[in-house]
Protein backbone atom coordinates (compact mmCIF):
# COMPACT_ATOMS: atom_id res chain seq x y z
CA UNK A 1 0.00 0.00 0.00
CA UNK A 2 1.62 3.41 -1.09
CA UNK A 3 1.82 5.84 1.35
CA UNK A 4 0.45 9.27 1.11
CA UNK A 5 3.07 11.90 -0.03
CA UNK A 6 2.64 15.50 0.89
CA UNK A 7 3.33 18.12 -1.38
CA UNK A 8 7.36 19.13 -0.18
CA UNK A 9 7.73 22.56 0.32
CA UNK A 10 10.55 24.71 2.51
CA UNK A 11 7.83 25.85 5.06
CA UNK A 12 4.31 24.33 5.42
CA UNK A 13 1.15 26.45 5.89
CA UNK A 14 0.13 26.61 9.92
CA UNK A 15 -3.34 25.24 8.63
CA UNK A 16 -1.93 22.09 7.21
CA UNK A 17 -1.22 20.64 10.64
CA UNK A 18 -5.30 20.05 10.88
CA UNK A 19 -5.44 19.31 7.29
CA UNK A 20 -2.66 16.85 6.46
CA UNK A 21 -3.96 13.82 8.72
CA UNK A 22 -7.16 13.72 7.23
CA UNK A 23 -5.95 14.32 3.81
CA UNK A 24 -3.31 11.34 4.52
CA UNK A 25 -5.99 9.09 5.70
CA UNK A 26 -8.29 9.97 2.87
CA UNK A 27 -5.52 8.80 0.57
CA UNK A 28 -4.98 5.74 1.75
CA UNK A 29 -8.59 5.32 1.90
CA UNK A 30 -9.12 6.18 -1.91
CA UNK A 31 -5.61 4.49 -2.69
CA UNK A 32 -7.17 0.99 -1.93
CA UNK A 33 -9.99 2.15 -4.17
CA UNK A 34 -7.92 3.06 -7.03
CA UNK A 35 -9.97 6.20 -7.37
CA UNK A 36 -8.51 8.67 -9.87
CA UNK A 37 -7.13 11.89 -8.67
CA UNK A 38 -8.82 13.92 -11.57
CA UNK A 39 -12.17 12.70 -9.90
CA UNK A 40 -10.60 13.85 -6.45
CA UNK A 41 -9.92 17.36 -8.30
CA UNK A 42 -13.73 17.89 -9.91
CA UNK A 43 -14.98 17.02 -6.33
CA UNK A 44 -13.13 20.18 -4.49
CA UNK A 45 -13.81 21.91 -7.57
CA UNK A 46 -17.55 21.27 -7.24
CA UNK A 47 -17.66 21.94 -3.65
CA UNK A 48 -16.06 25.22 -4.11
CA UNK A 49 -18.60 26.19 -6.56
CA UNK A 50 -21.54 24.97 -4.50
CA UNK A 51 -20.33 26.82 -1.16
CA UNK A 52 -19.94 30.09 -3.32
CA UNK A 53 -23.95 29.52 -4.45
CA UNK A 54 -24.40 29.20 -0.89
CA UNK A 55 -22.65 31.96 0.35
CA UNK A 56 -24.49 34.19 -2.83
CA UNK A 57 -27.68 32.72 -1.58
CA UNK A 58 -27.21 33.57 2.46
CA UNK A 59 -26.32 37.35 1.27
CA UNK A 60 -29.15 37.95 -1.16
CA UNK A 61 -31.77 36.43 1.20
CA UNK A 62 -30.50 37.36 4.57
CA UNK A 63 -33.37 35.30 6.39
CA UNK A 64 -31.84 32.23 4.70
CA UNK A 65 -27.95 33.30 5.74
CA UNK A 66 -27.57 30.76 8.99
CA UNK A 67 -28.43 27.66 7.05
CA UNK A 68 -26.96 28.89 3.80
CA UNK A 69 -23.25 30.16 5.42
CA UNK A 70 -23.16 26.93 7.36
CA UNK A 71 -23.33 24.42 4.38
CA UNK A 72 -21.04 27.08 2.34
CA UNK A 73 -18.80 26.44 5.37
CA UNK A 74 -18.81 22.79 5.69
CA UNK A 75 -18.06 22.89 1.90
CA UNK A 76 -14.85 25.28 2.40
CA UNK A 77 -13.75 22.70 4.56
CA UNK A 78 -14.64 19.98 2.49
CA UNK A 79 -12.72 21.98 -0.31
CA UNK A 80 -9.58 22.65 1.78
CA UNK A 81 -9.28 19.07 2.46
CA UNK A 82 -10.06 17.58 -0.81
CA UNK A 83 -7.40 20.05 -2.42
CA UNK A 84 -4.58 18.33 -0.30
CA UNK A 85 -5.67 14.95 -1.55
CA UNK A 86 -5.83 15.05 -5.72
CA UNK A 87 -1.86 15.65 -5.47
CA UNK A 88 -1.38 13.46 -2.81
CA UNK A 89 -3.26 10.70 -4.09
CA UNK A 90 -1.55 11.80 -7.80
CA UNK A 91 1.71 10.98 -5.79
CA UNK A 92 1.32 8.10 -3.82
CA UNK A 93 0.00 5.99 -6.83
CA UNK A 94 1.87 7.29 -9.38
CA UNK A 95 -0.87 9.05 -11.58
CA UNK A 96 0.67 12.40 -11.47
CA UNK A 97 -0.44 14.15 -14.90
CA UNK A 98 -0.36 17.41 -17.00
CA UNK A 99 -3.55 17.58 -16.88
CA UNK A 100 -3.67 17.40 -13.25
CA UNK A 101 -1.20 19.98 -12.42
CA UNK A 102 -2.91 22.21 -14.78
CA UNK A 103 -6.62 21.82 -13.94
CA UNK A 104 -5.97 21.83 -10.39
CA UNK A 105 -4.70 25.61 -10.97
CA UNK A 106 -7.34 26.35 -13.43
CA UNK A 107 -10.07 25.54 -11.10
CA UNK A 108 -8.70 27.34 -7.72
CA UNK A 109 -8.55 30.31 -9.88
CA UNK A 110 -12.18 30.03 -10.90
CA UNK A 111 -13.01 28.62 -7.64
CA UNK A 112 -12.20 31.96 -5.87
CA UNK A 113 -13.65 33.73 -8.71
CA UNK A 114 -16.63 31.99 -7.59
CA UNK A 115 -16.08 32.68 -4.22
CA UNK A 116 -15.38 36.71 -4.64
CA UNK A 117 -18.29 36.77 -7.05
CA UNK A 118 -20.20 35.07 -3.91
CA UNK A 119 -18.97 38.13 -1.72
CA UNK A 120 -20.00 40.64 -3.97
CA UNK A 121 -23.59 40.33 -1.98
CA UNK A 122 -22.53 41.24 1.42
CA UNK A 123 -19.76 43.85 0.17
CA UNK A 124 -19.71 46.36 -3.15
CA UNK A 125 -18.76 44.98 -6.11
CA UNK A 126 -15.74 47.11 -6.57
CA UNK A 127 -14.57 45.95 -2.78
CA UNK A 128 -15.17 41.72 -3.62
CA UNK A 129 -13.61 42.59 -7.82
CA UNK A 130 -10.52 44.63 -5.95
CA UNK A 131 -9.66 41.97 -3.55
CA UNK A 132 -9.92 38.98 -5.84
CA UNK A 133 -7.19 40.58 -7.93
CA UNK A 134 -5.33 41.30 -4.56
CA UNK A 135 -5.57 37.96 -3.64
CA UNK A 136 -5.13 36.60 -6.79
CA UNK A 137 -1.35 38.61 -6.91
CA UNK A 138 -0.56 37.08 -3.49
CA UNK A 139 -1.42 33.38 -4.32
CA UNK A 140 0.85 33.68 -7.64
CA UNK A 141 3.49 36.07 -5.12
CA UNK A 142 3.38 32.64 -2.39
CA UNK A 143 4.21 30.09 -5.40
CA UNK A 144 6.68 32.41 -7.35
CA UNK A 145 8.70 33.24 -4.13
CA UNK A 146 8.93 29.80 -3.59
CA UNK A 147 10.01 28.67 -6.95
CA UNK A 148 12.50 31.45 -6.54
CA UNK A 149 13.79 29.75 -3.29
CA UNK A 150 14.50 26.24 -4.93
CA UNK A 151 15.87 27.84 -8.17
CA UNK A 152 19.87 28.52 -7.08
CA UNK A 153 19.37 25.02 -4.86
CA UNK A 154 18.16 22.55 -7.08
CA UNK A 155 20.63 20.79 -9.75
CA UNK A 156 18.47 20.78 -13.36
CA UNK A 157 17.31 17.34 -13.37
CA UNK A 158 17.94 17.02 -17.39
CA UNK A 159 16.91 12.75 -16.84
CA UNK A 160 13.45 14.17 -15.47
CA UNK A 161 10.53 13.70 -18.00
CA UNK A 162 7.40 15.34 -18.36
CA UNK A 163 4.60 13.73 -16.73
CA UNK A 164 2.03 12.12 -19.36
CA UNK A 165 -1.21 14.49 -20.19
CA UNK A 166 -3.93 12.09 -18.66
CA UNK A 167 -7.46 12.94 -18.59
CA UNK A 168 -9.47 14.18 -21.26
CA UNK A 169 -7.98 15.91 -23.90
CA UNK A 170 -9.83 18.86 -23.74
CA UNK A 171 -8.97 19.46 -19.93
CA UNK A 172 -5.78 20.08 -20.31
CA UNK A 173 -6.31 22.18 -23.16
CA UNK A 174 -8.73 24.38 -21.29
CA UNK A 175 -6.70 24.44 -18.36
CA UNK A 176 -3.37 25.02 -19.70
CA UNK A 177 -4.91 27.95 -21.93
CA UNK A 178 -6.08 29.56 -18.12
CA UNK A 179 -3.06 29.58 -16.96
CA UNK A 180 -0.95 30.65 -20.03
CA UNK A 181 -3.32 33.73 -20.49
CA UNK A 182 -3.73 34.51 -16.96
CA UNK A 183 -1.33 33.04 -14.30
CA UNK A 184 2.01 32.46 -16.46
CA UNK A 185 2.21 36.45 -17.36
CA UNK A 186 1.97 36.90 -13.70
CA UNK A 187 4.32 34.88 -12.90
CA UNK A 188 6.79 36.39 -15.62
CA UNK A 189 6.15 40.01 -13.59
CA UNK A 190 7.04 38.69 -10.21
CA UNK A 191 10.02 37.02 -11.63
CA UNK A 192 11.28 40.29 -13.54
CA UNK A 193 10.17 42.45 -10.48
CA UNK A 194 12.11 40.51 -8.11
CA UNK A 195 15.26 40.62 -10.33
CA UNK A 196 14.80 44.29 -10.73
CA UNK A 197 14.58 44.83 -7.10
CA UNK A 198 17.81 42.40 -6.79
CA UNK A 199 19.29 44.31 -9.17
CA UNK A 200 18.68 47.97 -7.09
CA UNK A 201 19.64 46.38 -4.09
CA UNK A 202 22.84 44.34 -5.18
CA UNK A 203 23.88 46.93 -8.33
CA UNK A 204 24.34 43.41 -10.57
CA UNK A 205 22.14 41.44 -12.61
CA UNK A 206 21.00 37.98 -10.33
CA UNK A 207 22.96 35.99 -12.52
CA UNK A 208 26.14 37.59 -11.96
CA UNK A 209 25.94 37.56 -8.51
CA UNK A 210 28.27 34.93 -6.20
CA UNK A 211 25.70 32.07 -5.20
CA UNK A 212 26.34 32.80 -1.68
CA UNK A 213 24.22 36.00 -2.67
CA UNK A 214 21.80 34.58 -5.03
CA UNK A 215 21.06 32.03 -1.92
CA UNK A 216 20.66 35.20 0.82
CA UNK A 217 18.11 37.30 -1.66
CA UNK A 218 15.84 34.21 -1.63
CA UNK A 219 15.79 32.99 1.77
CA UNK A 220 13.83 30.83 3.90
CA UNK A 221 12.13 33.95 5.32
CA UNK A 222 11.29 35.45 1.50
CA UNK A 223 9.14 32.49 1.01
CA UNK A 224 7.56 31.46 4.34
CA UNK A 225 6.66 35.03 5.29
CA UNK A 226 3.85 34.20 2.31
CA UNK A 227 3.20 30.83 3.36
CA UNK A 228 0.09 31.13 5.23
CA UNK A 229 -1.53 33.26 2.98
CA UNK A 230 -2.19 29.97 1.04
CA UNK A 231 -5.53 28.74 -0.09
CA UNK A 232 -5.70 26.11 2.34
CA UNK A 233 -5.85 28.81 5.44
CA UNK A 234 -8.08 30.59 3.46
CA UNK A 235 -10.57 28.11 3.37
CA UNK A 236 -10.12 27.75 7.18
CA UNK A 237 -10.77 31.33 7.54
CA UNK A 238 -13.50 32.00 5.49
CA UNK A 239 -15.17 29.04 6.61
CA UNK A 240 -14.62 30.72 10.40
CA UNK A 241 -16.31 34.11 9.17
CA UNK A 242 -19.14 32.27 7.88
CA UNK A 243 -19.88 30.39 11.02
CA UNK A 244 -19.91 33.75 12.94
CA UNK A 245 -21.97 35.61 10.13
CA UNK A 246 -19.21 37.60 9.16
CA UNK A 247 -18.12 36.90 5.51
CA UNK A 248 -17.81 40.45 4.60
CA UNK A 249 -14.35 40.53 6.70
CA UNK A 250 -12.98 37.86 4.04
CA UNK A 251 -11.42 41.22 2.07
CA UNK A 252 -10.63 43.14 4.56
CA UNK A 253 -7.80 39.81 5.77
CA UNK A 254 -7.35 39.95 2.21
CA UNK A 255 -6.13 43.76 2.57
CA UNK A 256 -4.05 42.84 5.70
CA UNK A 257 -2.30 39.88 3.94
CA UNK A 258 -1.62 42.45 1.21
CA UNK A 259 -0.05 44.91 3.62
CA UNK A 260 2.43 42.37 5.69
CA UNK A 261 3.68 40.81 1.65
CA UNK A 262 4.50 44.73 1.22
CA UNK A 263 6.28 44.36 5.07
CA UNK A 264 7.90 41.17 4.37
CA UNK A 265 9.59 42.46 1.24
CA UNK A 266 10.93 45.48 2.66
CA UNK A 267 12.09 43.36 5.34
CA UNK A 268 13.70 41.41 3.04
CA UNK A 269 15.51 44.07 1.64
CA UNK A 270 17.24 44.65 5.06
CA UNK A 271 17.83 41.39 6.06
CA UNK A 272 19.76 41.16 2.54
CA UNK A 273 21.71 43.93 3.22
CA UNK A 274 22.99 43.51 6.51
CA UNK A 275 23.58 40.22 5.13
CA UNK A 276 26.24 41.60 2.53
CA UNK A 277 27.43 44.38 5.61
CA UNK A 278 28.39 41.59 7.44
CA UNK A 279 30.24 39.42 4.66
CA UNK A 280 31.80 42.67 3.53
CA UNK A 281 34.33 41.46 0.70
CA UNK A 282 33.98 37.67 1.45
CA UNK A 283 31.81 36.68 -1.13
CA UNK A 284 32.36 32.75 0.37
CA UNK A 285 30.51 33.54 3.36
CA UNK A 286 28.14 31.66 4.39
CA UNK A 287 24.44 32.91 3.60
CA UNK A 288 21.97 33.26 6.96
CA UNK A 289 19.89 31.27 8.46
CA UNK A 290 17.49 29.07 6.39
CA UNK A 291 19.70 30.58 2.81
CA UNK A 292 21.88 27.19 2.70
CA UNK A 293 21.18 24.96 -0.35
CA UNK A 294 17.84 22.54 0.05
């Protein structure tokens, strides 16, 4: 029997301590089954979906809102759990797939679209449009940051292969055309943004920089200070809102979790710079805390 394998990332998100038992058990559960992960995926998809009807419905007819934000909440949680199995399950059994990587992206973005839409009821419009782009920035800030972190540790693995599409054809058509026309130019910015910045900071381009430095700029800290902004906790918390009959907070968090990724980049800035204060012209020093290679 395969064992479940979590996603591996530097830092984990706080929430994933609740999560990651019953997503473990689940896959070993549906493991036995031989269930397909792309199934897995539809199902959080679909339960997204339906708690964002629910939520809509509990904020257009506010005598309906207890029943309505409770079964949107149950759902979030049912999401948030579901969304740590498809990979996990993917993993364990050896299914991982093109089409899984991509349509699990494609539908958290149209998930929360869902979801925002859904908010739009108990907030104005321009408040639930402005903080699904917000959060939308953050999400693809949290992965790029991350991908930046592995980048100047990880050897290119040139005997690696693509996974095989799976699925229907047309998935991963429809799901790799969301992301190339709406995530992948993101992540292009962030990438260029945070060599610019780099670049200000250091006066050289990233690649001409000594690894030691390439390995301080993204540090343990540059990542995890984003790491609990991740879609898992924010199924946790908006789950929690709608239990107390407070989804309209949802953006507001949204704002705050804007304003510390501000914070944590400027403090990156310093950290990066007392950093090079303190190796001075010793460009073999080792980086800080957390910078070493993975």
């Amino acid at each position: 029997m395969p064992r479940p394998v979590a996603k591996a990332r530097p830092r984990r998100e706080r929430a994933m301590l609740l999560l990651q038992p019953i997503a473990d058990l689940l896959v070993r559960w549906l493991a036995r089954r031989g269930v397909d992960p792309l199934g897995v995926l539809a199902a959080h998809a679909v339960a997204g979906l339906t708690a964002a009807a629910a939520l809509a419905w509990g904020g257009a007819r506010p005598h309906d809102a207890v029943w309505a934000w409770s079964a949107a909440a149950g759902l979030l949680l049912l999401r948030a759990v579901l969304d740590n199995v498809d990979g996990g399950l993917a993993r364990a059994t050896g299914r991982v797939t093109r089409t899984g990587r991509y349509a699990d992206t494609a539908s958290d973005l149209i998930v929360n679209l869902a979801l925002f839409s859904a908010l739009a009821t108990v907030v104005p419009w321009g408040v639930a449009v402005a903080a699904f782009f917000v959060n939308t920035v953050l999400l693809s800030l949290d992965a790029n940051l991350e991908r930046l972190y592995r980048l100047p540790r990880t050897a290119p693995d040139r005997s690696a292969s693509d996974p095989p599409d799976g699925g229907p054809a047309w998935a991963l058509r429809l799901s790799e055309g969301l992301y190339r026309a709406v995530l992948a130019p993101q992540d292009r910015a962030i990438e260029r943004w945070d060599r610019a910045l780099f670049r200000r900071v250091e006066g050289a381009a990233y690649a001409q920089a000594p690894l030691d430095r390439r390995l301080a700029w993204s540090d343990l800290f540059s990542t995890a200070s984003l790491v609990d902004v991740g879609l898992s906790t924010q199924s946790l918390l908006l789950a929690a809102l709608l239990l107390a009959g407070r989804p309209e907070a949802f953006p507001v968090l949204i704002a705050v979790a804007a304003a510390w990724a501000a914070v944590a980049q400027g403090l990156r800035v310093v950290r990066y710079r007392r950093y090079r204060q303190r190796a001075g012209g010793d460009p073999g020093r080792p980086a800080p805390d957390g910078c070493g290679p993975a």
